[in-house]
C-alpha atoms as a PDB file:
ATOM      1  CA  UNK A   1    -333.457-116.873-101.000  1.00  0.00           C
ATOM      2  CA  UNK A   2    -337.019-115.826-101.880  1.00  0.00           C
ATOM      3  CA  UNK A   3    -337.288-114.461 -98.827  1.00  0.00           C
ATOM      4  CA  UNK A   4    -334.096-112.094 -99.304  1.00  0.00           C
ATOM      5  CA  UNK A   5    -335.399-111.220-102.781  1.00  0.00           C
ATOM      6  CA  UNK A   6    -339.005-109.992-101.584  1.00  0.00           C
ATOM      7  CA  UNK A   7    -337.195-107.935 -98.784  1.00  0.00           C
ATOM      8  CA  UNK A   8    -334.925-106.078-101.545  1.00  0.00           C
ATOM      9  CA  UNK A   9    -338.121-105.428-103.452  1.00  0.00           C
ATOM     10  CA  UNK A  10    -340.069-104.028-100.585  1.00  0.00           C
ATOM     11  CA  UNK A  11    -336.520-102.033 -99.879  1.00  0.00           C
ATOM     12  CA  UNK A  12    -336.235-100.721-102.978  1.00  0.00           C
ATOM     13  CA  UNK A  13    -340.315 -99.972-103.734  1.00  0.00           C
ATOM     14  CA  UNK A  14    -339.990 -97.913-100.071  1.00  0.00           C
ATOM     15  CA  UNK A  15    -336.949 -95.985-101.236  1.00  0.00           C
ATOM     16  CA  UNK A  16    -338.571 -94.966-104.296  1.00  0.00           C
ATOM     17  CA  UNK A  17    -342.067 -93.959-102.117  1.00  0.00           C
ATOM     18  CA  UNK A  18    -339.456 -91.373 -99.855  1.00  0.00           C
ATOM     19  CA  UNK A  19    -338.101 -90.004-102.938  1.00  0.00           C
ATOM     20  CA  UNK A  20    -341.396 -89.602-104.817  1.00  0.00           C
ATOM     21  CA  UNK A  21    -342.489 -87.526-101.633  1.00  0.00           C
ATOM     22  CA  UNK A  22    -338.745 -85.343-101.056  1.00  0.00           C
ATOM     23  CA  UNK A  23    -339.468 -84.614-105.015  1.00  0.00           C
ATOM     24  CA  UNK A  24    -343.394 -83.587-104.222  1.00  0.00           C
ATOM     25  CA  UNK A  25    -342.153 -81.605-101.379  1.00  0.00           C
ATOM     26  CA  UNK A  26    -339.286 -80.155-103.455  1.00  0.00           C
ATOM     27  CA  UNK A  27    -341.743 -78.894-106.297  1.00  0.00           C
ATOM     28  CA  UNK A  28    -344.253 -77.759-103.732  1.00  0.00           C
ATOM     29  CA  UNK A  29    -342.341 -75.703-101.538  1.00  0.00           C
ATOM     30  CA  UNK A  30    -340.863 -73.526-104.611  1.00  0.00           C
ATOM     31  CA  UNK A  31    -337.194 -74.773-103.912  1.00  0.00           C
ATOM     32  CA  UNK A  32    -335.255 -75.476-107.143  1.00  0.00           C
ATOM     33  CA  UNK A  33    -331.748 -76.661-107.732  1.00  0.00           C
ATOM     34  CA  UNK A  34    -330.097 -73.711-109.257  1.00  0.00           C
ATOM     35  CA  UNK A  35    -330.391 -70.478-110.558  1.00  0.00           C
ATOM     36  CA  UNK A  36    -332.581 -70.601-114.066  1.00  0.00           C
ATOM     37  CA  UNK A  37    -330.974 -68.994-117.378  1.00  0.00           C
ATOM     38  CA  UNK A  38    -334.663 -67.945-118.243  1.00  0.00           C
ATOM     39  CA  UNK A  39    -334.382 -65.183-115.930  1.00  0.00           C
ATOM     40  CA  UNK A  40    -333.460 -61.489-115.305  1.00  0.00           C
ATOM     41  CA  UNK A  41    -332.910 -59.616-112.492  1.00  0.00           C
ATOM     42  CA  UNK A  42    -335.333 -56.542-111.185  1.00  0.00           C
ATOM     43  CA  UNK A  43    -335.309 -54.156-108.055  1.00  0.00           C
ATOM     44  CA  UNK A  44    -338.417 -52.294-106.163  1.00  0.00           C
ATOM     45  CA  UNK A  45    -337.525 -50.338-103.238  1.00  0.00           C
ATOM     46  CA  UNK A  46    -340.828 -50.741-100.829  1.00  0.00           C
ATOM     47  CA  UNK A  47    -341.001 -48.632 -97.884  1.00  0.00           C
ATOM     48  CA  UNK A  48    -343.047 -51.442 -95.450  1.00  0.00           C
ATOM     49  CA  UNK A  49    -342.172 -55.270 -96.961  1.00  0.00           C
ATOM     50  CA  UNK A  50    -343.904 -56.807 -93.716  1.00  0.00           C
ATOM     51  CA  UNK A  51    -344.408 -60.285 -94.450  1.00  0.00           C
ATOM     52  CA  UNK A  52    -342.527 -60.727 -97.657  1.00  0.00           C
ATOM     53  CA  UNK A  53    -340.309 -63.649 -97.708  1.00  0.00           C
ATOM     54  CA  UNK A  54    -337.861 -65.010-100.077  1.00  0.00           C
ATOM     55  CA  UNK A  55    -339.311 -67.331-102.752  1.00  0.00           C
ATOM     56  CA  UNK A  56    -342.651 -65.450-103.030  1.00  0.00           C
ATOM     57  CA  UNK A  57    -343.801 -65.668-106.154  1.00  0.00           C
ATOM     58  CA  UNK A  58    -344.162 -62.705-108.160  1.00  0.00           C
ATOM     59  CA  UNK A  59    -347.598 -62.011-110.517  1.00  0.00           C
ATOM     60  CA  UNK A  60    -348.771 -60.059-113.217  1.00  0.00           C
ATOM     61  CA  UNK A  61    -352.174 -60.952-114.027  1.00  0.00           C
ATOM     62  CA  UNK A  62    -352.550 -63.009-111.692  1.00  0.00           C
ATOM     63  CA  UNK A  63    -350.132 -65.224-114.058  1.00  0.00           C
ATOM     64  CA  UNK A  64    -346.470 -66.640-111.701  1.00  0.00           C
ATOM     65  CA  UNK A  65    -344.020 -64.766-113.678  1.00  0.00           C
ATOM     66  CA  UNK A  66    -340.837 -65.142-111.231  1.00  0.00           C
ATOM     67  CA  UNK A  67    -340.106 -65.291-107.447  1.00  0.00           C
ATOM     68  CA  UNK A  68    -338.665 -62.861-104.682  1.00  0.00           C
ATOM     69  CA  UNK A  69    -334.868 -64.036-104.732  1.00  0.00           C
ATOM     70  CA  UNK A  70    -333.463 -61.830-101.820  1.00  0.00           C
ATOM     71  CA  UNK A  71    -334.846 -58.748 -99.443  1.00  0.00           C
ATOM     72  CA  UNK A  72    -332.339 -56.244 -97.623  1.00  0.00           C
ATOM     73  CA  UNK A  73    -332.822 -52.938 -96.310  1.00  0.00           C
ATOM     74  CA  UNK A  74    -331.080 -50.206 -98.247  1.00  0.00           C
ATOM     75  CA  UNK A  75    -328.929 -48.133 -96.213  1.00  0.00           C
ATOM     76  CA  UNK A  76    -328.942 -44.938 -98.239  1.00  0.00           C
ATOM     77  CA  UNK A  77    -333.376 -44.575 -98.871  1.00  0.00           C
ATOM     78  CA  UNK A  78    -333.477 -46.756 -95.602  1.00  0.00           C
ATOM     79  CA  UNK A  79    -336.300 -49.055 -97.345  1.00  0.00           C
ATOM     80  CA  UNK A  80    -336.614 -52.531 -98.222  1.00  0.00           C
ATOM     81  CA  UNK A  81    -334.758 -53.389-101.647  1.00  0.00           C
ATOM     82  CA  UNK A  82    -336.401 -56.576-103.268  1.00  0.00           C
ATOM     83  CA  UNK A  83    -334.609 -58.728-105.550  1.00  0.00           C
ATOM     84  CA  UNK A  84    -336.606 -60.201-108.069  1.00  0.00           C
ATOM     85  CA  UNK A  85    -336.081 -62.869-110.667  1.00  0.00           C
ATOM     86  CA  UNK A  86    -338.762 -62.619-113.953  1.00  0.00           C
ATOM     87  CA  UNK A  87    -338.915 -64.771-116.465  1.00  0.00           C
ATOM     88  CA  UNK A  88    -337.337 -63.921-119.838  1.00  0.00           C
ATOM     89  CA  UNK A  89    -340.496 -64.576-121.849  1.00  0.00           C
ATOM     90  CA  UNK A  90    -341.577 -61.197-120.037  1.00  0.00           C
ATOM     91  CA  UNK A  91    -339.374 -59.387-120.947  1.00  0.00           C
ATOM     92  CA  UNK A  92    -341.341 -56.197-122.236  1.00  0.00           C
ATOM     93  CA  UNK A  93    -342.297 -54.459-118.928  1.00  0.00           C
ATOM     94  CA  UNK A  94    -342.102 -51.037-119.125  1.00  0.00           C
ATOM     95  CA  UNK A  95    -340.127 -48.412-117.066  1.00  0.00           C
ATOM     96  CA  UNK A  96    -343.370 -47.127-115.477  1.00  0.00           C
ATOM     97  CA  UNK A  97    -344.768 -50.628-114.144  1.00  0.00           C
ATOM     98  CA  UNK A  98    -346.253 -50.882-110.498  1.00  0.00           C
ATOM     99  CA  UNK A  99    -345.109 -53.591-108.041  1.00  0.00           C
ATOM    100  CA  UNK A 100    -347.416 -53.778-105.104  1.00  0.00           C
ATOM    101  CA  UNK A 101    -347.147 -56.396-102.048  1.00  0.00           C
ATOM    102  CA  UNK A 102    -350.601 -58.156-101.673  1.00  0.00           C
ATOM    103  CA  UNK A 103    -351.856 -60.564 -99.211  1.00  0.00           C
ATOM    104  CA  UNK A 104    -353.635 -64.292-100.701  1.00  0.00           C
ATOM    105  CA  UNK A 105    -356.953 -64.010 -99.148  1.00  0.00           C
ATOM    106  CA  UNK A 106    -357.598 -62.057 -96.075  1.00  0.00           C
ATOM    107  CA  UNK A 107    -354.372 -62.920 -94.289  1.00  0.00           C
ATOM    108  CA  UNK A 108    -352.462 -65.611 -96.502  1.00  0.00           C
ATOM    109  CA  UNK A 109    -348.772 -65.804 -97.777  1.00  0.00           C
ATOM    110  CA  UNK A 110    -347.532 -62.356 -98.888  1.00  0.00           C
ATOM    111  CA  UNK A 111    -346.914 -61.583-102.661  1.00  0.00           C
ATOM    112  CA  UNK A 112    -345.444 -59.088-105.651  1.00  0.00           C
ATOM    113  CA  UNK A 113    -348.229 -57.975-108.342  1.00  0.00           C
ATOM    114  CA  UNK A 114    -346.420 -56.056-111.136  1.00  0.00           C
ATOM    115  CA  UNK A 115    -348.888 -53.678-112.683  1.00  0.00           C
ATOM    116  CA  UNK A 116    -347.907 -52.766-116.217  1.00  0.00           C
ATOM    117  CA  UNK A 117    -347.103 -49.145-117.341  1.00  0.00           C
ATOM    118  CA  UNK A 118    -347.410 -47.458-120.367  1.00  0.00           C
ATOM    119  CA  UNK A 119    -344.325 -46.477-121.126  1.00  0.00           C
ATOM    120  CA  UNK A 120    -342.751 -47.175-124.230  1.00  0.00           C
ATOM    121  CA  UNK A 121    -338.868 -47.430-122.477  1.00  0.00           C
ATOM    122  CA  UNK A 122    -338.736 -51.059-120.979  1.00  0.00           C
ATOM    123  CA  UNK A 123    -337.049 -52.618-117.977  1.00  0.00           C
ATOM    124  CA  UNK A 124    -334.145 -54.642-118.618  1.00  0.00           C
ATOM    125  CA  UNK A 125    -331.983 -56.728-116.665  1.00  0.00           C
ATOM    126  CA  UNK A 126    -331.062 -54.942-112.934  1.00  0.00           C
ATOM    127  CA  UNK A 127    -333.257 -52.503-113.570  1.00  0.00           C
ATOM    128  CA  UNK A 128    -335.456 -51.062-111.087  1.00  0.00           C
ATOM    129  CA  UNK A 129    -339.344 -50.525-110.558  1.00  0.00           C
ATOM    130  CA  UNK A 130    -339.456 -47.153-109.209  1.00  0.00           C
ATOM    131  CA  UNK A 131    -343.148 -46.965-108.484  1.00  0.00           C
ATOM    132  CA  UNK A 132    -343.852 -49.134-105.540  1.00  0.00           C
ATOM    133  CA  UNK A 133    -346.856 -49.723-103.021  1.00  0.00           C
ATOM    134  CA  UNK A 134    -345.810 -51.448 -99.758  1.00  0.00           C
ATOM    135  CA  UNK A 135    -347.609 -54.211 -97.740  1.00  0.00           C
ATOM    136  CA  UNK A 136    -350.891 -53.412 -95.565  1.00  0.00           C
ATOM    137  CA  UNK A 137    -350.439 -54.256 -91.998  1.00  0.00           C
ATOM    138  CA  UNK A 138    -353.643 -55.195 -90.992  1.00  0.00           C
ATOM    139  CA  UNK A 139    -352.116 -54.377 -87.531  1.00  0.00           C
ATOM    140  CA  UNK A 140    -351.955 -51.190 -88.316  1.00  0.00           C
ATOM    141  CA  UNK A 141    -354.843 -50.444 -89.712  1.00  0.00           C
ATOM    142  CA  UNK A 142    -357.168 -51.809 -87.032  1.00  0.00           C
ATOM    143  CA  UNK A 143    -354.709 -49.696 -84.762  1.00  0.00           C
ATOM    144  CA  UNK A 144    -355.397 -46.581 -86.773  1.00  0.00           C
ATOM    145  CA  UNK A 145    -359.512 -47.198 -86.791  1.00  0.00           C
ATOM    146  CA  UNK A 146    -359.594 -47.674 -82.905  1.00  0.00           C
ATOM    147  CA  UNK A 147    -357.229 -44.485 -82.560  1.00  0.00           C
ATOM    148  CA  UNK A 148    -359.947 -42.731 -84.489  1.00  0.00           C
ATOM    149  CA  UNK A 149    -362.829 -44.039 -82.976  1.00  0.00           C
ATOM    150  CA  UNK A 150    -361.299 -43.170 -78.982  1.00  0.00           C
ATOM    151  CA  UNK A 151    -360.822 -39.585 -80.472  1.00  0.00           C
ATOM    152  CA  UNK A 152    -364.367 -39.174 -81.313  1.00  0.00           C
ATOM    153  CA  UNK A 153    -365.730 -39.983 -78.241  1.00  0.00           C
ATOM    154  CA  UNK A 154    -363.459 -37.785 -76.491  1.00  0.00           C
ATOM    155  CA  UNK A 155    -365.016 -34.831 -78.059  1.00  0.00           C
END
């Protein structure tokens, strides 16, 4: 009988070890159960997301304010339309605010920074930050230094 009991303990100290870690790994990886009631809902229309993904946190200050909650392409402008879910104790961004894509580090996970504006009109909930700056693609720009570098030997 002492046997069975230690093997029930063990059991039961192993099945709360795997659910410490699924919680750990729950927390770290951004996931969440639901949709918060803290939040409200913006747009930015980028022309080049490029490495974006949903649950990217979103910045101002270099302060988590809210996360990426969906990316599409918009078929009318043709660009990427970003869904983005901001905390409610932010809720005074103005009209003219900024949301750039930037890059942790040299080439880490992809980001929003919201810049803020100086309007006195503020963003409310579905509204949309007009003035965007997409991702670099540090493809491209290595593509666009060797492009210029071939045409000025060739002269």
């Amino acid at each position: 009988m002492q046997i069975r009991t230690l093997e029930i303990g063990v059991g039961l100290f192993l099945l709360a070890g795997l659910l410490a870690l699924l919680l750990l790994a729950l927390r770290v990886s951004g996931l969440s159960y639901g949709a918060s009631d803290d939040t409200y809902k913006l747009y930015a229309h980028f022309d080049n997301i490029a490495g974006l993904t949903v649950r990217a946190k979103v910045t101002m200050a270099g302060v988590t304010i809210g996360k990426v909650t969906a990316i599409d392409l918009d078929r009318d402008s043709y660009t990427g339309r970003v869904t983005m879910e901001v905390e409610k104790r932010v809720d005074n961004l103005p009209v003219d605010s900024t949301a750039s894509i930037l890059t942790a580090g040299l080439l880490g996970e992809k980001y929003i920074g919201i810049s803020v504006g100086g309007d006195e009109e503020l963003l409310k909930e579905g509204g949309t930050i007009r003035d965007t700056q997409s991702a670099l693609v540090l493809e491209d720009l290595i593509g666009k230094f060797l492009l210029n570098t071939v045409n000025k030997e060739s002269k």
